[in-house]
Every structure is written in C-alpha cells, then in structure tokens.
Protein backbone atom coordinates (compact mmCIF):
# COMPACT_ATOMS: atom_id res chain seq x y z
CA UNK A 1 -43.97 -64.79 110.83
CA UNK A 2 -43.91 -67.65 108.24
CA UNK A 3 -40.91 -65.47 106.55
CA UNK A 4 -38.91 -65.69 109.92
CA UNK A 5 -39.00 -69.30 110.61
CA UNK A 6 -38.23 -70.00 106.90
CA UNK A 7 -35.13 -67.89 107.31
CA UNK A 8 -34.05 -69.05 110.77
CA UNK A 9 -34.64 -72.82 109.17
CA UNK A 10 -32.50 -71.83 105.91
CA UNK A 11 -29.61 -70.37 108.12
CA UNK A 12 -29.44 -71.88 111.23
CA UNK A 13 -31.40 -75.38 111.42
CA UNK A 14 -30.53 -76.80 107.98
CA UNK A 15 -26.58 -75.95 108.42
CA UNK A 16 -25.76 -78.74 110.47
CA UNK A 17 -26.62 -81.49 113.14
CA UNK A 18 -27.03 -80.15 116.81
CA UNK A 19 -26.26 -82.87 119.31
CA UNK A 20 -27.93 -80.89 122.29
CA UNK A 21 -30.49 -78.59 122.57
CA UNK A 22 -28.14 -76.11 124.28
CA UNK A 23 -25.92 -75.86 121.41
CA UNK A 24 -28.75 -75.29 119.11
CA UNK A 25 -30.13 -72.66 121.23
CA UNK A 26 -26.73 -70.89 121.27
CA UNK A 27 -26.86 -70.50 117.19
CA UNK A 28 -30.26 -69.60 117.14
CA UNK A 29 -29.69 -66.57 120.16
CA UNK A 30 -26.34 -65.67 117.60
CA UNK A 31 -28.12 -65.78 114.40
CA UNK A 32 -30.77 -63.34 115.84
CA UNK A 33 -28.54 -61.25 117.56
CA UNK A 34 -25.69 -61.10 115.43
CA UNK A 35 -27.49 -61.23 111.31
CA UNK A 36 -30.89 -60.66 111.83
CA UNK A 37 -31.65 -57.86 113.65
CA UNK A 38 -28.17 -56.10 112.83
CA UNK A 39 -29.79 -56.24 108.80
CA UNK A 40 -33.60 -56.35 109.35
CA UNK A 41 -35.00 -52.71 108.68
CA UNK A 42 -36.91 -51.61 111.72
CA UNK A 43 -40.11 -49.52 111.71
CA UNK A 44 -38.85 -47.93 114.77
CA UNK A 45 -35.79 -46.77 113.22
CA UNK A 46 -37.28 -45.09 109.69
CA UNK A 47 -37.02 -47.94 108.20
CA UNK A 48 -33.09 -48.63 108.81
CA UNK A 49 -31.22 -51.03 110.06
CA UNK A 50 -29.42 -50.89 113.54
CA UNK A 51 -26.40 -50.14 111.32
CA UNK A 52 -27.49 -47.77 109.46
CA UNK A 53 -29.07 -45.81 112.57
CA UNK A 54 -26.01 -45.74 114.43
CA UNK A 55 -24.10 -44.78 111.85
CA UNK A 56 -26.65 -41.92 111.29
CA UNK A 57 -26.66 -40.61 114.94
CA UNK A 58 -22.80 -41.30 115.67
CA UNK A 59 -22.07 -38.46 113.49
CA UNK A 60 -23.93 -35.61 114.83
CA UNK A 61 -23.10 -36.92 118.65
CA UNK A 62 -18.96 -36.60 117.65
CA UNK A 63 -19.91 -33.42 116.14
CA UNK A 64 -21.53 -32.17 119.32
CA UNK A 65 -18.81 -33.22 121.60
C-alpha cells in the first residue's frame, strides 16, 4: 500500500497546486483510471495488464464471429 501512495504522490500530488479539492479529486479518479490500472498487472488477469488481456481475448472473439 506504501508503494501506491508513493506513486499517486510522485504523479499526481507533487505535479502541481490544486486550488479545490474537487479538482484534485478529478486527477486522482484519472490517474487511477486512466495509468494505473490500464498498466498495473492484475492477479486476476494472469498476471497482465487490462491491455494486454483485451488484446489477448479480442482475437479469438473476432475469430469466432
């Protein structure tokens, strides 16, 4: 956990100065959503990223259609 919060402090909080809390909330929602869980690898998913596991199963599902 101490890993998470010193990435989301490295990307997100140290970049610049928020002047409300809204606006700081909005770039920590996008930094999750958009970079970190788009290029975490994900027990779930054999150890692959979303990405990766899309790309994976997009392929046999145009195959079978």
């Amino acid at each position: 956990m101490e890993n998470w919060f010193s990435l989301l402090q490295k990307n997100v909080l140290n970049q610049q100065s928020w002047t409300t809390r809204e606006q700081l909330r909005l770039a920590i929602v996008y930094w999750i959503e958009a970079r970190y869980h788009r290029r975490r690898r994900q027990r779930r998913l054999g150890k692959l990223t979303p990405i990766e596991f899309e790309t994976i199963m997009k392929d046999p599902a145009c195959l079978a259609a």
